[in-house]
Every structure is written in C-alpha cells, then in structure tokens.
PDB file of N, CA and C in Angstrom:
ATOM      1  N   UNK A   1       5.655   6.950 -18.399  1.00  0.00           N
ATOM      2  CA  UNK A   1       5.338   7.941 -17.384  1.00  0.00           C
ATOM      3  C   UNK A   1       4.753   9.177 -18.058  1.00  0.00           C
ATOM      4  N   UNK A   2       3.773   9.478 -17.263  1.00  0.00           N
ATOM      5  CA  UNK A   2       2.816  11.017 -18.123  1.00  0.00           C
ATOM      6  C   UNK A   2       3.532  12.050 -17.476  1.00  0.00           C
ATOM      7  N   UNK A   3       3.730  13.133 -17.866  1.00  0.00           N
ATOM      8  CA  UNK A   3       4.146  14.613 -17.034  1.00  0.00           C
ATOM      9  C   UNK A   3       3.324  15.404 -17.493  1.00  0.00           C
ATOM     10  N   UNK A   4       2.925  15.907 -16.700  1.00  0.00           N
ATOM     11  CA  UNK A   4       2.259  17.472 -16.657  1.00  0.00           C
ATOM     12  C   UNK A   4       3.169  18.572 -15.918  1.00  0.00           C
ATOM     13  N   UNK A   5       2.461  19.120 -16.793  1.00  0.00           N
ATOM     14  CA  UNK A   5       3.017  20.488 -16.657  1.00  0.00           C
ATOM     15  C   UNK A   5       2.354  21.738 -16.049  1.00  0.00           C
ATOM     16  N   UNK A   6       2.704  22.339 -14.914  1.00  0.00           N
ATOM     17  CA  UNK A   6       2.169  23.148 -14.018  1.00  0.00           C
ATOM     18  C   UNK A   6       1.473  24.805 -15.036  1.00  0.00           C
ATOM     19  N   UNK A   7       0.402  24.734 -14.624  1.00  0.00           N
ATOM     20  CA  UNK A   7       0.244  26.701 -15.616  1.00  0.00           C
ATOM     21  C   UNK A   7      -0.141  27.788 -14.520  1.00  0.00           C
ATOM     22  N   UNK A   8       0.069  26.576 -12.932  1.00  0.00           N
ATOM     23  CA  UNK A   8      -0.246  27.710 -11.926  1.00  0.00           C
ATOM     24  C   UNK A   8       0.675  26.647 -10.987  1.00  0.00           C
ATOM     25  N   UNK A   9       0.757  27.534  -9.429  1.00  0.00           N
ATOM     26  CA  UNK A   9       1.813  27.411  -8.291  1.00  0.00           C
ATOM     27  C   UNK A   9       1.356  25.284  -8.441  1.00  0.00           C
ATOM     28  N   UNK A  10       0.412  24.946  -8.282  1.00  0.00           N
ATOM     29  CA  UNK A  10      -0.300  23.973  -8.014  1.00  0.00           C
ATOM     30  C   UNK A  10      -1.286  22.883  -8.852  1.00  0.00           C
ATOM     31  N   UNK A  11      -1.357  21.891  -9.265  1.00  0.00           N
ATOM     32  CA  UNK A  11      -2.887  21.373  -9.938  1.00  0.00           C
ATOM     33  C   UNK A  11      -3.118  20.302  -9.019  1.00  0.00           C
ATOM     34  N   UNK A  12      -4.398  20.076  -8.469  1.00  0.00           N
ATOM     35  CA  UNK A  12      -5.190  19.109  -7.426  1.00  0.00           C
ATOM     36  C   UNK A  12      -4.977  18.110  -7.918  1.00  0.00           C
ATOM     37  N   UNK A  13      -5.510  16.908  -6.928  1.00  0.00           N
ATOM     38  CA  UNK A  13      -4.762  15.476  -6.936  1.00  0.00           C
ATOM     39  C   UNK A  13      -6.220  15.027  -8.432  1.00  0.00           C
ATOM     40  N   UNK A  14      -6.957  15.015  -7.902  1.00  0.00           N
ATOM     41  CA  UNK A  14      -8.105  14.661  -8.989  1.00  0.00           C
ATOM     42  C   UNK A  14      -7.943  14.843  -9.942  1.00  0.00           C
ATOM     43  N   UNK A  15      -7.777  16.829 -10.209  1.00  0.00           N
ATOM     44  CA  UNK A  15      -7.447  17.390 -11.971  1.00  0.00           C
ATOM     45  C   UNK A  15      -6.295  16.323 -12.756  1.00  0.00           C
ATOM     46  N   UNK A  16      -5.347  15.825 -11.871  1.00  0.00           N
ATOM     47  CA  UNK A  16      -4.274  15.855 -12.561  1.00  0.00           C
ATOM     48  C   UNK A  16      -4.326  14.010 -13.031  1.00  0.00           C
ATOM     49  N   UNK A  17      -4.912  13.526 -12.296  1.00  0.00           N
ATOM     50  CA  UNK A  17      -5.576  11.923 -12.463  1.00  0.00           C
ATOM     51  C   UNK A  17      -6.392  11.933 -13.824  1.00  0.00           C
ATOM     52  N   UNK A  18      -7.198  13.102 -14.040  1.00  0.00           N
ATOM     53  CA  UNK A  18      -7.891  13.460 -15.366  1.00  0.00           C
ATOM     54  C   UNK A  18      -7.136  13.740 -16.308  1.00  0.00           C
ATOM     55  N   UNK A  19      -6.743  15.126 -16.330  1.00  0.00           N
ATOM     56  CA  UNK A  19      -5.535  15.340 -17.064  1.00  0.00           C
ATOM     57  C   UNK A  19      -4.645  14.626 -17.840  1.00  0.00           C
ATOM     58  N   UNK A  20      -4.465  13.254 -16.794  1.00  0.00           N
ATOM     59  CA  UNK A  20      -3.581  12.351 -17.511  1.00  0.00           C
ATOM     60  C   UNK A  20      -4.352  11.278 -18.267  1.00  0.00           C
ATOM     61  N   UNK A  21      -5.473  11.346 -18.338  1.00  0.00           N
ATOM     62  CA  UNK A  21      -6.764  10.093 -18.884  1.00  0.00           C
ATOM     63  C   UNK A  21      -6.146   8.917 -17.786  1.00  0.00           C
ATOM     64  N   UNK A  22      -6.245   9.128 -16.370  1.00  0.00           N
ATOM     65  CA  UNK A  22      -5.912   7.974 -15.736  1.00  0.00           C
ATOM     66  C   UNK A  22      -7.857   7.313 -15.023  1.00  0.00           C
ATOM     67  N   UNK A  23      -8.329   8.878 -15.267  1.00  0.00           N
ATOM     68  CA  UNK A  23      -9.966   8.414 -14.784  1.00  0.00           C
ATOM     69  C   UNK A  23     -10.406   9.284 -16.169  1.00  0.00           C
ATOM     70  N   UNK A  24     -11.938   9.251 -16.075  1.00  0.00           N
ATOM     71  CA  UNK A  24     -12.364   9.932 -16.883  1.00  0.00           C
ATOM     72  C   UNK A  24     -13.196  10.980 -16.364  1.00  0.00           C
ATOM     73  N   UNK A  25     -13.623  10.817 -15.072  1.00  0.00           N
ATOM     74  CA  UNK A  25     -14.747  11.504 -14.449  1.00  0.00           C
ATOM     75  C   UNK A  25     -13.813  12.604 -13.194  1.00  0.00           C
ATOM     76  N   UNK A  26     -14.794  13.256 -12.766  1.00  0.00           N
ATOM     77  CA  UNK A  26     -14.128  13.975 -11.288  1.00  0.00           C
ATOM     78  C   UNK A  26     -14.451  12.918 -10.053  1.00  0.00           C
ATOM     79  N   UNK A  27     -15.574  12.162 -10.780  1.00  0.00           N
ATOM     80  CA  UNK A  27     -16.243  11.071  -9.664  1.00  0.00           C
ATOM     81  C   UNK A  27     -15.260  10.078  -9.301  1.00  0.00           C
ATOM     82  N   UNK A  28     -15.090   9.437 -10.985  1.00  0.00           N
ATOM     83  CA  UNK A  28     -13.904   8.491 -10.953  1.00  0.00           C
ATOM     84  C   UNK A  28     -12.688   8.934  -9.943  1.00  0.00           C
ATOM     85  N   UNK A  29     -11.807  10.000 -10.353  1.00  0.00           N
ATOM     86  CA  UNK A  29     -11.062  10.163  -9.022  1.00  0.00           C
ATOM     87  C   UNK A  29     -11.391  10.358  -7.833  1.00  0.00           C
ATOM     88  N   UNK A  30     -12.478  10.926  -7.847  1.00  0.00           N
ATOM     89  CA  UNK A  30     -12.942  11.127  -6.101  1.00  0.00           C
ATOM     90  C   UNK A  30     -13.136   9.397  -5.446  1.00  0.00           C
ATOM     91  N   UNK A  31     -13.685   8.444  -6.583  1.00  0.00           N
ATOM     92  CA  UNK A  31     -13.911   7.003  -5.501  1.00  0.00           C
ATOM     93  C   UNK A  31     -12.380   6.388  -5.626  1.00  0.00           C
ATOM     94  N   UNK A  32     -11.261   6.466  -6.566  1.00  0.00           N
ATOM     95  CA  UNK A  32     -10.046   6.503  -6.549  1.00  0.00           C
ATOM     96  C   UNK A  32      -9.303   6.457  -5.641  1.00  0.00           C
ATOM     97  N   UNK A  33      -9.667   8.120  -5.419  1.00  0.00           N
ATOM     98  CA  UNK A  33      -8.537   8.454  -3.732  1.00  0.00           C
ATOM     99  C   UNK A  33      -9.290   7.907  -2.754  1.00  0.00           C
ATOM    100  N   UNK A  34     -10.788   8.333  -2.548  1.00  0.00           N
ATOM    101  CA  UNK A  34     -11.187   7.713  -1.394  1.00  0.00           C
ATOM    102  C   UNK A  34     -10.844   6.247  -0.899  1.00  0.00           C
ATOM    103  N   UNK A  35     -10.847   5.145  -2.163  1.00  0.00           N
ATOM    104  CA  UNK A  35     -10.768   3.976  -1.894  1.00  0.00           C
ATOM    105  C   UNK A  35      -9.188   3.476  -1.458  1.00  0.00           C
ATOM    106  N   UNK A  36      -8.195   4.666  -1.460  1.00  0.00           N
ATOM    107  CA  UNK A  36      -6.859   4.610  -1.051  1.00  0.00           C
ATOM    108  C   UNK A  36      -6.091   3.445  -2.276  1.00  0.00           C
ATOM    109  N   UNK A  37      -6.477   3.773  -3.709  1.00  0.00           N
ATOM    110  CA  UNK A  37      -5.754   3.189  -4.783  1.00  0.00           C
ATOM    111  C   UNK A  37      -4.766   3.992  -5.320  1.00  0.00           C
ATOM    112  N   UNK A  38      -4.780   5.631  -4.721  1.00  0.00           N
ATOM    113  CA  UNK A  38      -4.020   6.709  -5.623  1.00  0.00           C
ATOM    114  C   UNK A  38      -2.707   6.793  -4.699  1.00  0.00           C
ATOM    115  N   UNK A  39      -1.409   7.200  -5.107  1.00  0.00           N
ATOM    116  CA  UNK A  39      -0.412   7.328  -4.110  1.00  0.00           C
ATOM    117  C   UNK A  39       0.635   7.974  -4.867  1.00  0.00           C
ATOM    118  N   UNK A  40       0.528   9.369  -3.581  1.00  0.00           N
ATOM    119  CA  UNK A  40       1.834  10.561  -3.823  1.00  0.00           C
ATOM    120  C   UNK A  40       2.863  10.591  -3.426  1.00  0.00           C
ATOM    121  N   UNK A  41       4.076  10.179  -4.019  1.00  0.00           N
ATOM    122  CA  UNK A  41       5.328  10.077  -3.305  1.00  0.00           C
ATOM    123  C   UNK A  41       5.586   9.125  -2.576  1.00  0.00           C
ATOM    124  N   UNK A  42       4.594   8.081  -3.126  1.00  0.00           N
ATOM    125  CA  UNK A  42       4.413   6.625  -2.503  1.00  0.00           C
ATOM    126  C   UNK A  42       3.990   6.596  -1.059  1.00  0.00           C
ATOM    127  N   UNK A  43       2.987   7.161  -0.967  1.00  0.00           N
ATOM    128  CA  UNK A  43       1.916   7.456   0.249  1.00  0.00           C
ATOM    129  C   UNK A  43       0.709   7.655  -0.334  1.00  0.00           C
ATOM    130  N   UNK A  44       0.004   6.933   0.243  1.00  0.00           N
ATOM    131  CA  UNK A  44      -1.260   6.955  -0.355  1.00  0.00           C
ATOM    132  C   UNK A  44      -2.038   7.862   0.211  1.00  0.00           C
ATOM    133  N   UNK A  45      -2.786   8.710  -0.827  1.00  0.00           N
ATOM    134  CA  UNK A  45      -3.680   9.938  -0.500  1.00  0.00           C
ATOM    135  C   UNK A  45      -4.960   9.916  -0.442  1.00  0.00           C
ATOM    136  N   UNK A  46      -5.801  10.222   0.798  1.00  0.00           N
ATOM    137  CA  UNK A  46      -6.877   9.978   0.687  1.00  0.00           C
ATOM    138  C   UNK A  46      -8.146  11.549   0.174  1.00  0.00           C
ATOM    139  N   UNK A  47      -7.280  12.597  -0.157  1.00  0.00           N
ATOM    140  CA  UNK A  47      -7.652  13.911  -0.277  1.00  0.00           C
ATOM    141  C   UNK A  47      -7.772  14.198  -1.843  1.00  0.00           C
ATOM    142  N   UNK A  48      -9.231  14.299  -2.277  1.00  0.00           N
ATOM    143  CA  UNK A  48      -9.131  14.525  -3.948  1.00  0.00           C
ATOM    144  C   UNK A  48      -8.424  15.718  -4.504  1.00  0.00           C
ATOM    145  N   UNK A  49      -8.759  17.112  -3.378  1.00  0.00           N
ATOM    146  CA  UNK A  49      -8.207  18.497  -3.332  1.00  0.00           C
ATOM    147  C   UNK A  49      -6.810  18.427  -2.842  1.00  0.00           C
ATOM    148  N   UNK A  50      -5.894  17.670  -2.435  1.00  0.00           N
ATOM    149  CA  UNK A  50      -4.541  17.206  -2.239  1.00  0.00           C
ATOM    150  C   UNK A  50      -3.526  18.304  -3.287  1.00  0.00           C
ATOM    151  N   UNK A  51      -2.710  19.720  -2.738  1.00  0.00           N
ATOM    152  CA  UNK A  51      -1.838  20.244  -4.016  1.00  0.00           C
ATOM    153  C   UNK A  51      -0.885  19.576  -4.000  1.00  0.00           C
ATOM    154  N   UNK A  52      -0.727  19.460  -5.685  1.00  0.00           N
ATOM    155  CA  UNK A  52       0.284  18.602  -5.959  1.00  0.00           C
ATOM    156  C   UNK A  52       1.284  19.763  -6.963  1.00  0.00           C
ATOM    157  N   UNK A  53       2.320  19.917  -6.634  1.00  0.00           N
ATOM    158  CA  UNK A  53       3.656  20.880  -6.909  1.00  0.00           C
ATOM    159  C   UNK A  53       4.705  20.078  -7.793  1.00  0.00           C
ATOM    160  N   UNK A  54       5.734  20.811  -8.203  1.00  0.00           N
ATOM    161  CA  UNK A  54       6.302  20.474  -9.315  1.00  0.00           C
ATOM    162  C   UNK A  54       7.639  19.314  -8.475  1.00  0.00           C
ATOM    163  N   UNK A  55       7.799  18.331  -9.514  1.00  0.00           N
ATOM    164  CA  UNK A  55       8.429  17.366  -8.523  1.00  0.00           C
ATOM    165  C   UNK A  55       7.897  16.377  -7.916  1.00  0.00           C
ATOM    166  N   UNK A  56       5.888  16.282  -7.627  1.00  0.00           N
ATOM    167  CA  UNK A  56       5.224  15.500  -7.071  1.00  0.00           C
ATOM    168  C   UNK A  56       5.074  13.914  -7.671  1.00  0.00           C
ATOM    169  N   UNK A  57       5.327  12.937  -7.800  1.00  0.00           N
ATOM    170  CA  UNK A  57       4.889  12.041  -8.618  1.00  0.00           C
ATOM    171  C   UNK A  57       3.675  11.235  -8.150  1.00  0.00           C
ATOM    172  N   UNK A  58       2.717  11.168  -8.649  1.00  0.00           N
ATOM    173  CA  UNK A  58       1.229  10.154  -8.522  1.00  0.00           C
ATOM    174  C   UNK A  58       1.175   8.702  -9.402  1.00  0.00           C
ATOM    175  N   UNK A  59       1.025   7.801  -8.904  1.00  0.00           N
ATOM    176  CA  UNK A  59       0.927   6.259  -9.119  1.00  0.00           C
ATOM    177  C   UNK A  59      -0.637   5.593  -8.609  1.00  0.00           C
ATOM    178  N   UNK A  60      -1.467   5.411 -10.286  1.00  0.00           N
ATOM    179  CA  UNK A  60      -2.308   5.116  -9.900  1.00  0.00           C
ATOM    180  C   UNK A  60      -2.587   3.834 -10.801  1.00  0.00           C
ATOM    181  N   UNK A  61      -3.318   2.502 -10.871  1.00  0.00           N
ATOM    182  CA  UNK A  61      -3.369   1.586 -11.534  1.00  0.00           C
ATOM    183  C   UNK A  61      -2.579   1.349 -12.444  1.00  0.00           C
ATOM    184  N   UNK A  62      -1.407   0.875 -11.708  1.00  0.00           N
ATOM    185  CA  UNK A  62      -0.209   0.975 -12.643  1.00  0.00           C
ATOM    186  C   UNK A  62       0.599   1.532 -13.483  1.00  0.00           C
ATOM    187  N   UNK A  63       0.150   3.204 -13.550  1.00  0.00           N
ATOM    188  CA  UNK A  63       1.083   4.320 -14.295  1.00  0.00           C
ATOM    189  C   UNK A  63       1.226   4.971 -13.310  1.00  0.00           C
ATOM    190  N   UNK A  64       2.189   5.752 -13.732  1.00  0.00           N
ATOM    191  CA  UNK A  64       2.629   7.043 -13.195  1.00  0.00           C
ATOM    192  C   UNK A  64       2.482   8.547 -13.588  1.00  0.00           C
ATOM    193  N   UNK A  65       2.401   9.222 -12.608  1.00  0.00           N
ATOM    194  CA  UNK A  65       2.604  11.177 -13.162  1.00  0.00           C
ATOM    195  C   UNK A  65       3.516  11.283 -12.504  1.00  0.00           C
ATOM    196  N   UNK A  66       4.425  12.839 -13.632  1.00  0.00           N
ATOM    197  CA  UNK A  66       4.886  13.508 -12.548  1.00  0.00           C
ATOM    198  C   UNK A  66       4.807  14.981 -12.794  1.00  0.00           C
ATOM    199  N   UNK A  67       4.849  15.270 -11.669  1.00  0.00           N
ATOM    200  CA  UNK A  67       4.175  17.107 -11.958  1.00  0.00           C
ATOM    201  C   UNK A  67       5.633  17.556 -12.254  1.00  0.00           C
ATOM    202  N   UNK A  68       5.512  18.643 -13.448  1.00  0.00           N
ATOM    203  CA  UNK A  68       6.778  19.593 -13.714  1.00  0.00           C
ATOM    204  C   UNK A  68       6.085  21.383 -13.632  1.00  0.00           C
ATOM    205  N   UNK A  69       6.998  21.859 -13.300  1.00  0.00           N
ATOM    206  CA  UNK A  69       6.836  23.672 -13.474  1.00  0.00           C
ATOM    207  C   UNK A  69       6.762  23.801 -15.285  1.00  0.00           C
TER     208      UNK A  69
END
C-alpha cells in the first residue's frame, strides 16, 4: 500500500494516482477515472478533480493509496 502524505487541506484524485506512479500522465488518470477503473472508499469515481482528505483510500489496478495528514 502507497501513502501519501497531505502538504495542504486536500490533493485531487488524478495528482495523487501520479504521485503514487499508479499512471504516468494527467491524461492517463483522466481516461482512468473516466473509464470508472479508479475507486474511493470502494466507490468508484468518475471525477479526476475529486478532493481526496486524509483517511481517503484509492484502489486502482490492483494497488492501493491512502491519503494521510
């Protein structure tokens, strides 16, 4: 499991898909979520700009995040 770590209230569903080398592009996550493969809290998100807060966990091609403060 990857964690990130918050440096503001929030980091977007996309940044944080990057962040974790789960895509490489902003594109890559944008066809990601759109294609309904990404899922927050085990709901799948269709919003690339989606805030994701400390506590959030994201599951995407078989790994996981989870956002920390």
């Amino acid at each position: 499991m990857e964690v990130i770590k918050l440096r503001d209230e929030y980091i977007k569903l996309g940044q944080a898909l990057k962040a974790a080398g789960l895509v490489e592009t902003g594109v890559d996550a944008k066809y990601a979520i759109e294609d309904g493969l990404v899922k927050v809290n085990g709901e799948v998100a269709t919003q690339r700009g989606k805030k994701l807060h400390a506590g959030d966990v994201v599951s995407y091609d078989g790994e996981t995040i989870k956002i920390e403060a």
